[in-house]
Protein backbone atom coordinates (compact mmCIF):
# COMPACT_ATOMS: atom_id res chain seq x y z
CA UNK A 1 121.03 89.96 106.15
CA UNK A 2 118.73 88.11 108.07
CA UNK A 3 115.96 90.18 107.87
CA UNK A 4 116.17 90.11 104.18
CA UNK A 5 115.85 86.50 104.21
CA UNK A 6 113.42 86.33 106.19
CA UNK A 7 111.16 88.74 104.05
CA UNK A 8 111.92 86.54 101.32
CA UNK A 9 110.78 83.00 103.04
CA UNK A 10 107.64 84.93 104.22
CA UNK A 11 106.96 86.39 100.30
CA UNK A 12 107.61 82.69 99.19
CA UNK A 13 104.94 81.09 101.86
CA UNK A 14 102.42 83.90 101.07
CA UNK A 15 101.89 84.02 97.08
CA UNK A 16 100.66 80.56 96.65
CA UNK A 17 98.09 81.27 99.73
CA UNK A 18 97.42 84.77 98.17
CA UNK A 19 96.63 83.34 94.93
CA UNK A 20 93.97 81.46 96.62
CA UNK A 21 91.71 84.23 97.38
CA UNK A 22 88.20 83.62 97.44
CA UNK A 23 85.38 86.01 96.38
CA UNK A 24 83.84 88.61 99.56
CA UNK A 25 80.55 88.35 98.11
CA UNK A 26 78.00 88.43 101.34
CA UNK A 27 80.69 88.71 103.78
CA UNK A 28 81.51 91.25 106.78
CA UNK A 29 84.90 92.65 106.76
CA UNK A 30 87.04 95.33 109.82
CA UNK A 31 89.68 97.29 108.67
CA UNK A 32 92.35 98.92 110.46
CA UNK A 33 94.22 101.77 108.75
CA UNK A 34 97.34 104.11 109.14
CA UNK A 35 98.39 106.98 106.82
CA UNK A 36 98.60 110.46 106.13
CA UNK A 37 96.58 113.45 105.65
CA UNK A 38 97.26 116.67 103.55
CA UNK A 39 95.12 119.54 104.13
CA UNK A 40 93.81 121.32 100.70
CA UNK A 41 92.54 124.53 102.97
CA UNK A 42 94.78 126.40 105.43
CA UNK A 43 92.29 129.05 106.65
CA UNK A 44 90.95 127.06 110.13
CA UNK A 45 90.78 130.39 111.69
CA UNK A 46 91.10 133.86 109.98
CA UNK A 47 95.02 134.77 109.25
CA UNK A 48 96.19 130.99 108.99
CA UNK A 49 98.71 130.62 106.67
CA UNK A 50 99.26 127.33 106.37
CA UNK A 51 98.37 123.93 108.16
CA UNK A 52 100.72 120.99 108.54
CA UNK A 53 100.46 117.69 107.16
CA UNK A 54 98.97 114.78 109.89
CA UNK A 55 99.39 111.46 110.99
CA UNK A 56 95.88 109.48 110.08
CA UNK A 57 94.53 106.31 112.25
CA UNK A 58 91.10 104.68 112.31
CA UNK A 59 89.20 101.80 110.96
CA UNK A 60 85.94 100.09 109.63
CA UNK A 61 83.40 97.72 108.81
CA UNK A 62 82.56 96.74 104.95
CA UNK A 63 79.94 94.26 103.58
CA UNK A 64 80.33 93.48 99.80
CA UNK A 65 76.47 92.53 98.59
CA UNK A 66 78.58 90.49 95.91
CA UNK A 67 81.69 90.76 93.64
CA UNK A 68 81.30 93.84 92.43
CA UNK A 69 80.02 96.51 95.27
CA UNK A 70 80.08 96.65 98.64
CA UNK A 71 79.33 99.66 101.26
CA UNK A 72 81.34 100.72 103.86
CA UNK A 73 81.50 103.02 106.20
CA UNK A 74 84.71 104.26 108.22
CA UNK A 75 86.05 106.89 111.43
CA UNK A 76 89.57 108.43 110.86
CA UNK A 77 91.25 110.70 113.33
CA UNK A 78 93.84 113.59 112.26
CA UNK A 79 95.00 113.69 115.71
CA UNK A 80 97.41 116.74 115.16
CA UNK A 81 97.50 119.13 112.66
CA UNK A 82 99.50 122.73 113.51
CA UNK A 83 97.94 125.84 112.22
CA UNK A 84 100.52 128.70 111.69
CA UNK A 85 100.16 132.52 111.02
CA UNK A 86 102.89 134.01 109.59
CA UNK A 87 105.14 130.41 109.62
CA UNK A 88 104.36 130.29 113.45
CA UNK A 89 102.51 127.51 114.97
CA UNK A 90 99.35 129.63 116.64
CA UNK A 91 97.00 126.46 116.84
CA UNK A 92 96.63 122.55 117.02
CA UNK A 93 93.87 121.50 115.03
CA UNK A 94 92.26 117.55 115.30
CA UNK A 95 89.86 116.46 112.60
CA UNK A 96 87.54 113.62 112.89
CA UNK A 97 85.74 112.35 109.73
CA UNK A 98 83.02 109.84 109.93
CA UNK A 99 82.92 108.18 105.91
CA UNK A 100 80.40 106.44 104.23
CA UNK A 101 79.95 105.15 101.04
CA UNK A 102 79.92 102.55 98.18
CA UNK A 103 83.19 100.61 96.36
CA UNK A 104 83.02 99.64 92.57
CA UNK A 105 85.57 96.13 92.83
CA UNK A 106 87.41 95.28 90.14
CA UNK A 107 87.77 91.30 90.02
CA UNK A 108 91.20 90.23 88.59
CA UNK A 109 92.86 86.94 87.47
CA UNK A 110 94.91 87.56 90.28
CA UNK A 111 95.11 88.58 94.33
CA UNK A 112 95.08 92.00 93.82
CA UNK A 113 91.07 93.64 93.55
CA UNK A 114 91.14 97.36 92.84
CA UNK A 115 88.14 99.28 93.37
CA UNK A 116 86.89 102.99 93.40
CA UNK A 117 84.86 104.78 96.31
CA UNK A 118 82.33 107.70 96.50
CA UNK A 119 80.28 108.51 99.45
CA UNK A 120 79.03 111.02 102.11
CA UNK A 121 81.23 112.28 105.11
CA UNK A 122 80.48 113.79 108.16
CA UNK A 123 83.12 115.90 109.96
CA UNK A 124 84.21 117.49 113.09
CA UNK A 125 87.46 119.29 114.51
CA UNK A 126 88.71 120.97 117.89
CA UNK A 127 91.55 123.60 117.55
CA UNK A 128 93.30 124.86 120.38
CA UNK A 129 95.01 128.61 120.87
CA UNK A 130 99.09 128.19 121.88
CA UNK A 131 97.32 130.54 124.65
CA UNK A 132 94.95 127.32 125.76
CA UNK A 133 91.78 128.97 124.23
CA UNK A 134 89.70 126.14 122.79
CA UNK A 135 87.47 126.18 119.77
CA UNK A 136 85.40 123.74 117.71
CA UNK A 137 84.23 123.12 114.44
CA UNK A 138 80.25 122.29 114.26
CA UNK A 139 79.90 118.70 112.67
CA UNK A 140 79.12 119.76 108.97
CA UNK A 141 79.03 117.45 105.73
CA UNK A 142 80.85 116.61 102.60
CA UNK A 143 81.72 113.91 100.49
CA UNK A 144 84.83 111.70 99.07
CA UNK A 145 86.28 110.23 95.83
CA UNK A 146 88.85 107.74 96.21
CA UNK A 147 90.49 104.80 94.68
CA UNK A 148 92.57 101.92 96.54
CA UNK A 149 92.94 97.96 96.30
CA UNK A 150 93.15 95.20 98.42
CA UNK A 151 95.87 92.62 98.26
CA UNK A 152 94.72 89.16 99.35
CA UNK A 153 97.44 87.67 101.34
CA UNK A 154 94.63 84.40 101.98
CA UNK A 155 91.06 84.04 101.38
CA UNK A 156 89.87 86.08 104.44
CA UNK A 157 93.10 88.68 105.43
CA UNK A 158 94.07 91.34 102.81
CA UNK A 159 96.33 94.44 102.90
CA UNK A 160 94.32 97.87 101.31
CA UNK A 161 96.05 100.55 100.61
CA UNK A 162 93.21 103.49 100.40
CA UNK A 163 93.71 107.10 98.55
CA UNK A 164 91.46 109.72 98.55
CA UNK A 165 89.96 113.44 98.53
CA UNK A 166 87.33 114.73 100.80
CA UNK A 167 85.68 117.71 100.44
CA UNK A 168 83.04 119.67 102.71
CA UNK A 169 80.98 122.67 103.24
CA UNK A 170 81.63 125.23 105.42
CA UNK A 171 80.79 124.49 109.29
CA UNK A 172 80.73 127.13 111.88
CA UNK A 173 83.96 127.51 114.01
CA UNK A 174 82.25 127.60 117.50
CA UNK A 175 83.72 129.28 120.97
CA UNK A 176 81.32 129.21 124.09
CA UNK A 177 78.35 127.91 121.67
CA UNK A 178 78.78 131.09 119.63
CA UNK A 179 80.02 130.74 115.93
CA UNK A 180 83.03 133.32 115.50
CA UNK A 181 83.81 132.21 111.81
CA UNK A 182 83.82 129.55 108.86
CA UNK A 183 85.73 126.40 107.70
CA UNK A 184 85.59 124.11 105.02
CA UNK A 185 87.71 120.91 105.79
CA UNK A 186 89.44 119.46 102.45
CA UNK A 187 91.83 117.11 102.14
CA UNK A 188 93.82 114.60 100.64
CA UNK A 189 94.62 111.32 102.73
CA UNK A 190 97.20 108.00 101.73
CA UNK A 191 96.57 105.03 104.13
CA UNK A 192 97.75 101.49 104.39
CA UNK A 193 95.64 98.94 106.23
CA UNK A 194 94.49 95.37 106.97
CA UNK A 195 91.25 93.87 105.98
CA UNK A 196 89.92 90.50 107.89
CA UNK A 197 86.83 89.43 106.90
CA UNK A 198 83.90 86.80 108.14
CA UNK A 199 82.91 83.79 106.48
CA UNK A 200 79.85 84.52 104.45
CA UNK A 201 77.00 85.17 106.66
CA UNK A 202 73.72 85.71 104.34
């Protein structure tokens, strides 16, 4: 019971700072995120027939150029995603997207600033045999649509929560330097994260 009322006292001392938000306009901000990944394509290596869900970590910088868009740009690790043939784990894949873009912000009566994202992604990915073999993907682009918003808990800390879709073009699936077949990373990703930003600096 505790616990509960200690949520409570910490909700009650947070919504009239939260309220309070200022505008981001000129300002730097660092995110650090935590979610979920959930791969569109299954065919990492030829057979696959299916790849598990993963884990998601990473972070960012953002600069808004004024209350309605900023640019951003982001790294997120998959750190384990299992590749099975047949409903048998025959790989561990780890994908590594570097993201780029632009938000459209939303500005509400309120502490809550929703916003949509599009932008460029570059991506990578190692996948290892259950034998030990090792394989990577070639760094090869895409692109991302996403929508999220960020909760302003006071004028310079805010929790985001972040969804969106990323889609590529095939890369090359390299072993020893030599390409040995095609992937084209796509997924679907859910993270929750903190955003601290710097008084305005321009």
């Amino acid at each position: 019971m505790s616990r509960y009322v200690l949520v409570v006292v910490m909700l009650l001392v947070l919504a009239p700072t939260a309220a309070m938000a200022d505008s981001v306009a000129n300002r730097l901000g660092a995110s650090v995120r935590l979610g979920a990944m959930l791969p569109f394509n299954d065919d990492f290596v030829k057979g696959a027939t299916g790849t598990t869900a993963s884990f998601a970590v990473g972070g960012g910088l953002m600069y808004s150029f004024g209350d309605l868009i900023a640019a951003e740009v982001e790294v997120l690790q998959m750190p384990k995603l299992d590749v099975k043939s047949g409903g048998v784990k025959s790989y561990e894949a780890s994908i590594t997207d570097v993201s780029m873009g632009v938000q459209l912000r939303f500005l509400t009566k309120n502490s809550i600033v929703p916003y949509l994202a599009i932008g460029p992604d570059l991506i990578t990915a190692d996948l290892k045999h259950v034998n030990g073999a090792t394989y990577s993907l070639d760094w090869t682009y895409g692109g991302h649509l996403g929508i999220g918003a960020d909760w302003f808990l006071t004028p310079g800390i805010a929790m985001n929560l972040d969804l969106k879709g990323v889609y590529a073009a095939d890369g090359d699936v390299l072993s020893g330097g030599a390409s040995v077949s095609k992937y084209r990373p796509q997924w679907f990703q859910s993270t929750v994260g903190l955003r601290m930003f710097l008084p305005e600096i321009f």
